[in-house]
C-alpha atoms as a PDB file:
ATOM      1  CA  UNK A   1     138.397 107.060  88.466  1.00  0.00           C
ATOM      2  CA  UNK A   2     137.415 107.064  84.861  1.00  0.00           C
ATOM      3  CA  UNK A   3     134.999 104.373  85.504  1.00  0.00           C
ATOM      4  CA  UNK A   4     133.177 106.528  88.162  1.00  0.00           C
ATOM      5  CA  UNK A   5     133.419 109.846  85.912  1.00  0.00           C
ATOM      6  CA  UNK A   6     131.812 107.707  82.522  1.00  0.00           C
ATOM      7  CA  UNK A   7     129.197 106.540  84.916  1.00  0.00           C
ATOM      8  CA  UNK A   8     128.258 109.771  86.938  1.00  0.00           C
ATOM      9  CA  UNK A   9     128.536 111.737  83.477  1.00  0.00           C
ATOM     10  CA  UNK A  10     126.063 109.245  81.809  1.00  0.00           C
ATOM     11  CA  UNK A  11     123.898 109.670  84.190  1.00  0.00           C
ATOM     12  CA  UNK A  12     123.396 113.094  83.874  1.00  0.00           C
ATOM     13  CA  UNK A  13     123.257 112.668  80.267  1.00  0.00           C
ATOM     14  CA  UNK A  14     120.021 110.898  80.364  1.00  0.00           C
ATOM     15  CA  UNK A  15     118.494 113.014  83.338  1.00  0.00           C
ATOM     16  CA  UNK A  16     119.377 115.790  81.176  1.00  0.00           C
ATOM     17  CA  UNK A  17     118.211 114.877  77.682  1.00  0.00           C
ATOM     18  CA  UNK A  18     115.717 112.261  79.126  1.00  0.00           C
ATOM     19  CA  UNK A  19     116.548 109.148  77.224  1.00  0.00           C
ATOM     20  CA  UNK A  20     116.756 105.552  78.272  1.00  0.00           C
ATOM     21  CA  UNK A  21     120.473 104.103  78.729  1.00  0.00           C
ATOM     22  CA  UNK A  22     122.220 102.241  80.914  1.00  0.00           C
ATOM     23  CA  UNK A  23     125.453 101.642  83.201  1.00  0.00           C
ATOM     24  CA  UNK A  24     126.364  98.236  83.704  1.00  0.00           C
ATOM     25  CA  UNK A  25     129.378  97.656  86.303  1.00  0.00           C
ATOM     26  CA  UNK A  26     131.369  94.587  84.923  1.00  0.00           C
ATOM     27  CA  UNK A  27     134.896  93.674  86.192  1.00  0.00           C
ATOM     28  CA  UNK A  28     135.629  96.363  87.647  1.00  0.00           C
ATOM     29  CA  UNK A  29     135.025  99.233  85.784  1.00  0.00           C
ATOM     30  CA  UNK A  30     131.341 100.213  83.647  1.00  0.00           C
ATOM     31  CA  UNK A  31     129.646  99.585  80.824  1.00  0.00           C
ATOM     32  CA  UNK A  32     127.540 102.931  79.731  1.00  0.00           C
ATOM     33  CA  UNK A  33     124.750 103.642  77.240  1.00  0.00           C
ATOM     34  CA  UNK A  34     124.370 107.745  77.185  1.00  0.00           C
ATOM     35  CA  UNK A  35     122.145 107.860  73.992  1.00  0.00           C
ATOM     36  CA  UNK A  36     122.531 107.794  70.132  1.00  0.00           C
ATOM     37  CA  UNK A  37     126.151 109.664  69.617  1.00  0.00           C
ATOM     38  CA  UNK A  38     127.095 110.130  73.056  1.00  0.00           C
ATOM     39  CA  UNK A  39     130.457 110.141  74.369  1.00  0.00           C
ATOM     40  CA  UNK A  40     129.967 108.448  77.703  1.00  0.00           C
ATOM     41  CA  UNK A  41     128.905 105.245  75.170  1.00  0.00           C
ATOM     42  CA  UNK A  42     131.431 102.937  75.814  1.00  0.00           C
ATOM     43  CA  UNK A  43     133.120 100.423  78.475  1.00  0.00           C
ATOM     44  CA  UNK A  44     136.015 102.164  80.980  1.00  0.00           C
ATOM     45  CA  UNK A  45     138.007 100.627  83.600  1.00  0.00           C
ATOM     46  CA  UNK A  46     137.823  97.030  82.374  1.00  0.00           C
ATOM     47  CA  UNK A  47     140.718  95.320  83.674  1.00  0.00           C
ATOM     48  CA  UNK A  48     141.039  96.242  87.467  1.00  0.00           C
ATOM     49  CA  UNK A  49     138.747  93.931  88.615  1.00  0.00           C
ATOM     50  CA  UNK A  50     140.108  90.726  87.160  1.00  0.00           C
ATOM     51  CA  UNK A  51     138.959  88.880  83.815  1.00  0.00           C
ATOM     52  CA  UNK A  52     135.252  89.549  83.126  1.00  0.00           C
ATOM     53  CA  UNK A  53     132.992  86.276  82.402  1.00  0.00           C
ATOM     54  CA  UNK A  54     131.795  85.271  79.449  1.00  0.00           C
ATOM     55  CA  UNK A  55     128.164  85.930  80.779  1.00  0.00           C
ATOM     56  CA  UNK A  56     128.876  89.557  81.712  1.00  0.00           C
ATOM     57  CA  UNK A  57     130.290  90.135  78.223  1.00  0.00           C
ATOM     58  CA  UNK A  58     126.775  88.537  76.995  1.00  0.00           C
ATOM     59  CA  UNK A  59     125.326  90.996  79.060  1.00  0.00           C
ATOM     60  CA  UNK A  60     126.927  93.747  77.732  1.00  0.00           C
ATOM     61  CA  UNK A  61     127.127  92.987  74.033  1.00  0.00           C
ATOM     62  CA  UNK A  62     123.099  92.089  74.039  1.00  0.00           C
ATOM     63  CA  UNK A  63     122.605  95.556  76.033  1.00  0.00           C
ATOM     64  CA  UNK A  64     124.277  97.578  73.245  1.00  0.00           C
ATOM     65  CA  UNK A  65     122.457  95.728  70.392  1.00  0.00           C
ATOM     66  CA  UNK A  66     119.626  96.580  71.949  1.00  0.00           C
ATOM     67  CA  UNK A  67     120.517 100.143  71.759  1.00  0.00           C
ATOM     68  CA  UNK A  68     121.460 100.011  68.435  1.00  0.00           C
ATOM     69  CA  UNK A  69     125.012 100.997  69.322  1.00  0.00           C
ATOM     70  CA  UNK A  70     128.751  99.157  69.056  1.00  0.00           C
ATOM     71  CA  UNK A  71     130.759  98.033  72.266  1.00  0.00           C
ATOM     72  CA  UNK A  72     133.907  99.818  72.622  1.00  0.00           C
ATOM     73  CA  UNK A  73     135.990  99.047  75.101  1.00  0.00           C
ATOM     74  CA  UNK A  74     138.731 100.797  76.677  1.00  0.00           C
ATOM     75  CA  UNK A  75     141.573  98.688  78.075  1.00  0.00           C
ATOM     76  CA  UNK A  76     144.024  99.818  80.807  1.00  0.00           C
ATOM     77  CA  UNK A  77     147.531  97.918  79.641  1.00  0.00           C
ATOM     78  CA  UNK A  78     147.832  96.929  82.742  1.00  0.00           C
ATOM     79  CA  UNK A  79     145.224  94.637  82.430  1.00  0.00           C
ATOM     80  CA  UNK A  80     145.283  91.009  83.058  1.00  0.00           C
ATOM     81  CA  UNK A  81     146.526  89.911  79.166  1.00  0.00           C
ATOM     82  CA  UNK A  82     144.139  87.407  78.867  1.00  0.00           C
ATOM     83  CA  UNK A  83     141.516  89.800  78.736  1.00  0.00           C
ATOM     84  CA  UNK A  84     142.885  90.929  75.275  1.00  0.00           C
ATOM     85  CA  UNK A  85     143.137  87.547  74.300  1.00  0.00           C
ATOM     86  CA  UNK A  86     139.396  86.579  75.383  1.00  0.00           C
ATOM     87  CA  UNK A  87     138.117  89.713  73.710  1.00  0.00           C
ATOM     88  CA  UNK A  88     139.997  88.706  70.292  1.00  0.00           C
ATOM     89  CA  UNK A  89     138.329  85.950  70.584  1.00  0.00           C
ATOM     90  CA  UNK A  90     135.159  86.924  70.958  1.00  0.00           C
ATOM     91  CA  UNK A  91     135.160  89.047  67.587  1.00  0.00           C
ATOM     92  CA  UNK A  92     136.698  92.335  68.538  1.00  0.00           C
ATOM     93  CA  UNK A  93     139.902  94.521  67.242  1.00  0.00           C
ATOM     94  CA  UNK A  94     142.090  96.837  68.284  1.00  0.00           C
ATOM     95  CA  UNK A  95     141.589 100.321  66.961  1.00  0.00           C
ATOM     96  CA  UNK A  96     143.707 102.674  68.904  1.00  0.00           C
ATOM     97  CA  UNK A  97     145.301 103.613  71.784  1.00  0.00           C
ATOM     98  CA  UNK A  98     145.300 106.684  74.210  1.00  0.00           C
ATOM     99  CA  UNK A  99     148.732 107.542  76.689  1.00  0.00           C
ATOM    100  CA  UNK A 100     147.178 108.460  79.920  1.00  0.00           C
ATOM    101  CA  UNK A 101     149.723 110.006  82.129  1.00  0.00           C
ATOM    102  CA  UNK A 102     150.273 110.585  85.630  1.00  0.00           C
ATOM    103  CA  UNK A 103     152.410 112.653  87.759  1.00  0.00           C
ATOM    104  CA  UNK A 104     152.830 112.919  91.921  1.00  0.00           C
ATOM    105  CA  UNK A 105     153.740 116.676  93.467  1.00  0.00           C
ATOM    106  CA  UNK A 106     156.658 116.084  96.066  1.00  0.00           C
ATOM    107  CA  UNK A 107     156.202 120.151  96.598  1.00  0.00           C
ATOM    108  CA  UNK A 108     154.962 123.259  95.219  1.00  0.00           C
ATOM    109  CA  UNK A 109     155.061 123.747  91.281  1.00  0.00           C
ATOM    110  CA  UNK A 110     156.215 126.795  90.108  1.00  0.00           C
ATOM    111  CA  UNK A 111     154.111 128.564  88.467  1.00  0.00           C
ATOM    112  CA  UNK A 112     155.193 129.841  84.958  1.00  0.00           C
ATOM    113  CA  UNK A 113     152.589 132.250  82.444  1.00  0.00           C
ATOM    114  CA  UNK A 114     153.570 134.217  79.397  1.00  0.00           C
ATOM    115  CA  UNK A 115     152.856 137.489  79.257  1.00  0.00           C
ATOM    116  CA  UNK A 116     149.485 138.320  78.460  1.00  0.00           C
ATOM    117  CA  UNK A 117     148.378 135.010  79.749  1.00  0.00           C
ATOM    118  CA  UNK A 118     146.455 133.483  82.563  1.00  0.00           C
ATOM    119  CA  UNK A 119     144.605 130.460  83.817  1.00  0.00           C
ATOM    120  CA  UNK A 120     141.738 130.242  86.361  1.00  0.00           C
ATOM    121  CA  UNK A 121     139.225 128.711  87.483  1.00  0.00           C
ATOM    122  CA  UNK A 122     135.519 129.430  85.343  1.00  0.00           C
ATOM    123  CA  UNK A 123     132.709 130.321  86.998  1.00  0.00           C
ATOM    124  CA  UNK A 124     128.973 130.384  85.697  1.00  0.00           C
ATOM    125  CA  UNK A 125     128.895 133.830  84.443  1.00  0.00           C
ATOM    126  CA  UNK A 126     131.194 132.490  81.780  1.00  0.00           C
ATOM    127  CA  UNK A 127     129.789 128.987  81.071  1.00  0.00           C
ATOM    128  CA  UNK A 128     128.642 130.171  77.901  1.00  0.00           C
ATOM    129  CA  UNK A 129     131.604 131.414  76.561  1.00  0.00           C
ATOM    130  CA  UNK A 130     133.495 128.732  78.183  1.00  0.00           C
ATOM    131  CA  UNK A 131     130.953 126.114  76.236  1.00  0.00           C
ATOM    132  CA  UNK A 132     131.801 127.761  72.689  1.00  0.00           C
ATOM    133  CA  UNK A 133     135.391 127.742  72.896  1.00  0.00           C
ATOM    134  CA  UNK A 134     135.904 123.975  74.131  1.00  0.00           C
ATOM    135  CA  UNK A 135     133.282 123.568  71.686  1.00  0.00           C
ATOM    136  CA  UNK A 136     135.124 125.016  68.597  1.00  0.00           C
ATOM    137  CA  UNK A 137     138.450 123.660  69.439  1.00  0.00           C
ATOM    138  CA  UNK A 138     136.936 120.442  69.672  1.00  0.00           C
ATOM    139  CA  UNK A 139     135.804 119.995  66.086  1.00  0.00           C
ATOM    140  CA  UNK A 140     138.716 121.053  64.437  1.00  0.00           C
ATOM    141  CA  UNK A 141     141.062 117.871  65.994  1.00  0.00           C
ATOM    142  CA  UNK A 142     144.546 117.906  65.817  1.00  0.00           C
ATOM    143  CA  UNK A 143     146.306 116.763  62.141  1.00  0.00           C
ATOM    144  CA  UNK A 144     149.342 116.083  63.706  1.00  0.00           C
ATOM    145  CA  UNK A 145     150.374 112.265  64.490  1.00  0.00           C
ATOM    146  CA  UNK A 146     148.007 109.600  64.517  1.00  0.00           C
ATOM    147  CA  UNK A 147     144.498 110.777  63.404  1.00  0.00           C
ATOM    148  CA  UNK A 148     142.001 110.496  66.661  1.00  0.00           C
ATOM    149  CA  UNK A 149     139.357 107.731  66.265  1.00  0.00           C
ATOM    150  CA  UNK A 150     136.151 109.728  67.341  1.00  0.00           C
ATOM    151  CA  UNK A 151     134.391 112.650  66.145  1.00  0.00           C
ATOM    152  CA  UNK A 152     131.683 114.330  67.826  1.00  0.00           C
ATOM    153  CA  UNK A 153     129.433 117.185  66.440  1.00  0.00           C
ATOM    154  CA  UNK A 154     128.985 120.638  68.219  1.00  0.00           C
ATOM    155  CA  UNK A 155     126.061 119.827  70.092  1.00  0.00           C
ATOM    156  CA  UNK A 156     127.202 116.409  71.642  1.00  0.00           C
ATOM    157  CA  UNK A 157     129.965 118.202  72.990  1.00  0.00           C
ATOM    158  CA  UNK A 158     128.421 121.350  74.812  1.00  0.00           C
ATOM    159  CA  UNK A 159     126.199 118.464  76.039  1.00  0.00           C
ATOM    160  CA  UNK A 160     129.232 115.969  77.376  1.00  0.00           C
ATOM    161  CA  UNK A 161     130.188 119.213  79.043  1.00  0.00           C
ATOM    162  CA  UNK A 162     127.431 120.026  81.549  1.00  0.00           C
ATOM    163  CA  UNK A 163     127.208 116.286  81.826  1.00  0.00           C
ATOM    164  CA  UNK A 164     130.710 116.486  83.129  1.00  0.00           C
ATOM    165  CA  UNK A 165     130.103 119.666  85.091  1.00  0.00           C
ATOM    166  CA  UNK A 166     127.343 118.061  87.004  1.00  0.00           C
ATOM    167  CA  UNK A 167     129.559 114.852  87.722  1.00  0.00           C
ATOM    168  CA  UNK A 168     131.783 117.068  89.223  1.00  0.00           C
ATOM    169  CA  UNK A 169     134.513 118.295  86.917  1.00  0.00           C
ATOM    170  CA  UNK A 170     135.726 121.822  87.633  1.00  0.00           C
ATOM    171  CA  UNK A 171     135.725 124.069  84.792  1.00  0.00           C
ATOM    172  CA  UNK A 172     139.062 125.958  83.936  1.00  0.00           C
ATOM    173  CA  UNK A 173     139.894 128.746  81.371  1.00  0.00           C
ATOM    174  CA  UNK A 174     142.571 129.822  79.704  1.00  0.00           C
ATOM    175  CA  UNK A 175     142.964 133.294  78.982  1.00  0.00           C
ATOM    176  CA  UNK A 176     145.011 135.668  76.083  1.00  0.00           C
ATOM    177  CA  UNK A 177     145.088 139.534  76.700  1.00  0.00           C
ATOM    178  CA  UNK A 178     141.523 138.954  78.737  1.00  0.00           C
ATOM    179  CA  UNK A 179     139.576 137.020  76.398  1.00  0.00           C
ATOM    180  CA  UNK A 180     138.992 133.220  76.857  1.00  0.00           C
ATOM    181  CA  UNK A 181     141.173 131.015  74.070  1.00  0.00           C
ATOM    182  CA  UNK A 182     140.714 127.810  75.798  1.00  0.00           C
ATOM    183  CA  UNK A 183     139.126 125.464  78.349  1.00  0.00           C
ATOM    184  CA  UNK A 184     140.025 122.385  80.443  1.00  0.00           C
ATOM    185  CA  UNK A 185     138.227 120.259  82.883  1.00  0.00           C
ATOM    186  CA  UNK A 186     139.652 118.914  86.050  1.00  0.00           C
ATOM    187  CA  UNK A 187     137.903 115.977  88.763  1.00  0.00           C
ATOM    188  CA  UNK A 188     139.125 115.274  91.902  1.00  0.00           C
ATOM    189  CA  UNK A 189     138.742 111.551  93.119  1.00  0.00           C
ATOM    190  CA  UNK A 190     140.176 109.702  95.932  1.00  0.00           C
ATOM    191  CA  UNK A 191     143.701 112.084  96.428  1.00  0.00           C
ATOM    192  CA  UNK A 192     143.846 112.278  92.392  1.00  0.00           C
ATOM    193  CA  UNK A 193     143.776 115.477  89.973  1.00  0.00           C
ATOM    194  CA  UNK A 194     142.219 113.584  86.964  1.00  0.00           C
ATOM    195  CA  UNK A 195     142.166 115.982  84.031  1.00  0.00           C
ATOM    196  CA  UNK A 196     139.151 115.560  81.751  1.00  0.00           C
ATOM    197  CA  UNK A 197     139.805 117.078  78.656  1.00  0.00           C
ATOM    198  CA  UNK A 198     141.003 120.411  76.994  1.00  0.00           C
ATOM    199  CA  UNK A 199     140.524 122.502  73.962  1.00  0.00           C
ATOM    200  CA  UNK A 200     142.297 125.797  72.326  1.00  0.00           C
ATOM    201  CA  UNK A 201     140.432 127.874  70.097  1.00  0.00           C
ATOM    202  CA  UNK A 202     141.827 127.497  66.535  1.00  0.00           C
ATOM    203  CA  UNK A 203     142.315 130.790  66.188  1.00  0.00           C
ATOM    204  CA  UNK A 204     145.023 130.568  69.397  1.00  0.00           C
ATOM    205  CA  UNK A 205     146.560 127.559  68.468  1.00  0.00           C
ATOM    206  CA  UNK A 206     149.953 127.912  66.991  1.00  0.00           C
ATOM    207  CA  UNK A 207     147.634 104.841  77.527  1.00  0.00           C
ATOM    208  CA  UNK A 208     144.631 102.867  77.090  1.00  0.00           C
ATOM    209  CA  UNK A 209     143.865 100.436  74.051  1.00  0.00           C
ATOM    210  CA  UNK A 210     140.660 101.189  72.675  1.00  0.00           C
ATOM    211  CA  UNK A 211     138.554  97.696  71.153  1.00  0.00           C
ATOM    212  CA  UNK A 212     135.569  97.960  69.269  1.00  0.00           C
ATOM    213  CA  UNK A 213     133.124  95.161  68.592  1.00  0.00           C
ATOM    214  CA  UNK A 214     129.903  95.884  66.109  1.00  0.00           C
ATOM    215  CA  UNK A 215     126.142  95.602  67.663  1.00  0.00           C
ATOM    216  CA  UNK A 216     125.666  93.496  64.381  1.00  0.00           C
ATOM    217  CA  UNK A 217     127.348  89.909  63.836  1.00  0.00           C
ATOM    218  CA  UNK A 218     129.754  90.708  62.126  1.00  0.00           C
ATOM    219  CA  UNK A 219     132.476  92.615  63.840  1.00  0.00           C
ATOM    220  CA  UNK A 220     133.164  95.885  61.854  1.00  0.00           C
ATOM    221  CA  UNK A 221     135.838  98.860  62.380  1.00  0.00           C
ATOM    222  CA  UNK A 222     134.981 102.168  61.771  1.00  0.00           C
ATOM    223  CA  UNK A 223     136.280 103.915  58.767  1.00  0.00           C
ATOM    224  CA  UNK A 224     139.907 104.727  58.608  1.00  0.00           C
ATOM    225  CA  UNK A 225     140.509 103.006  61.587  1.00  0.00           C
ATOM    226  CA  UNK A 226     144.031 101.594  62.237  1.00  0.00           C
ATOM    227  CA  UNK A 227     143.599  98.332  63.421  1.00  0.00           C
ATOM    228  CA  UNK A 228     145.926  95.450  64.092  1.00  0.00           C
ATOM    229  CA  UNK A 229     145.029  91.535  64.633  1.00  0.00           C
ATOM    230  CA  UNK A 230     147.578  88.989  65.858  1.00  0.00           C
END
């Protein structure tokens, strides 16, 4: 599911904004080129399809030097262990992780909303607004816990957002005493509610390992990265 939302999205980056990119299907999930900053630049669902090949790895790693850009990769832990092992090997480090989270309904959830609250679907009257909010509750990141590895500016994420929209993510908003404090994204795929992301207005506001290799040589992390080698 991620794999298929990166690529759709990325697509619809570069039909959008017109830039050259790629998506590269290795293993099982994608590797996807978006454009200089983008989100959707990375490698998602490695691991279901078994351990990628050296030469597909080539492929990849040439493809984003190319671009000027790093490979990051995002590994389900469910993967095949050797693929951590071959990608250690090959230069890259660990950098994070992410605790993606699933749930099945056995019946109908109750639904429970303060007072002065609701949530709803957002239509296009509202995209706008919508936009803003997601927008400024996305640069100011949590502080809490461990610090979040990527930061994107305004403009890259309003953009990741239609990109989303037109891969098929339905736009939700949260509201406070009528006016929009929030926004979330949701994508249905194959009998699955995959959420896509969220965002509060700060003014409102009271697991996948993620590997990085640099374009260059040399593999780098990015600055203030936790990272651990074994």
């Amino acid at each position: 599911m991620e794999a298929q939302l990166i690529a759709r999205s990325s697509e619809a980056s570069r039909r959008r904004a017109g830039t050259a990119g790629f998506v590269i299907p290795i293993a099982g999930g994608v590797a996807s080129f978006a454009g200089e900053g983008s989100p959707f630049n990375k490698v998602a669902g490695l691991g279901f399809g078994g351990v990628p090949a050296s030469a597909a790895l080539d492929e990849i790693e040439k493809a984003f030097a190319a671009c000027g850009s790093p490979v990051q990769i995002e590994l389900a832990h469910l993967a095949d262990p050797a693929i951590g092992a071959l990608l250690a090997g090959r230069g890259y480090r660990l950098e994070s992780f992410e605790n993606v989270l699933g749930r099945a309904f056995t019946g109908e959830p109750e639904r429970v909303m303060p007072p002065g609250v609701d949530v709803r679907p957002s239509g296009a009257e509202e995209s706008e607004t919508w936009l803003e909010v997601v927008a400024e509750g996305s640069v100011h990141p949590d502080t809490q816990g461990v610090p979040w590895h990527e930061e994107f500016p305004r403009e890259v994420i309003i953009g990741a957002e239609r990109d989303m929209a037109a891969a098929g993510a339905v736009r939700y908003a949260a509201l406070r005493d009528g006016t929009i404090a929030g926004g979330a994204t949701m994508r249905m795929a194959e009998g699955v509610a995959q959420l896509t992301g969220a965002a509060t207005a700060p003014a409102t506001t009271s697991a996948v390992a993620v590997w990085e290799r640099s374009s260059s040589p040399q593999p780098k992390l990015r600055s203030g990265a936790a990272a651990a080698t074994g």
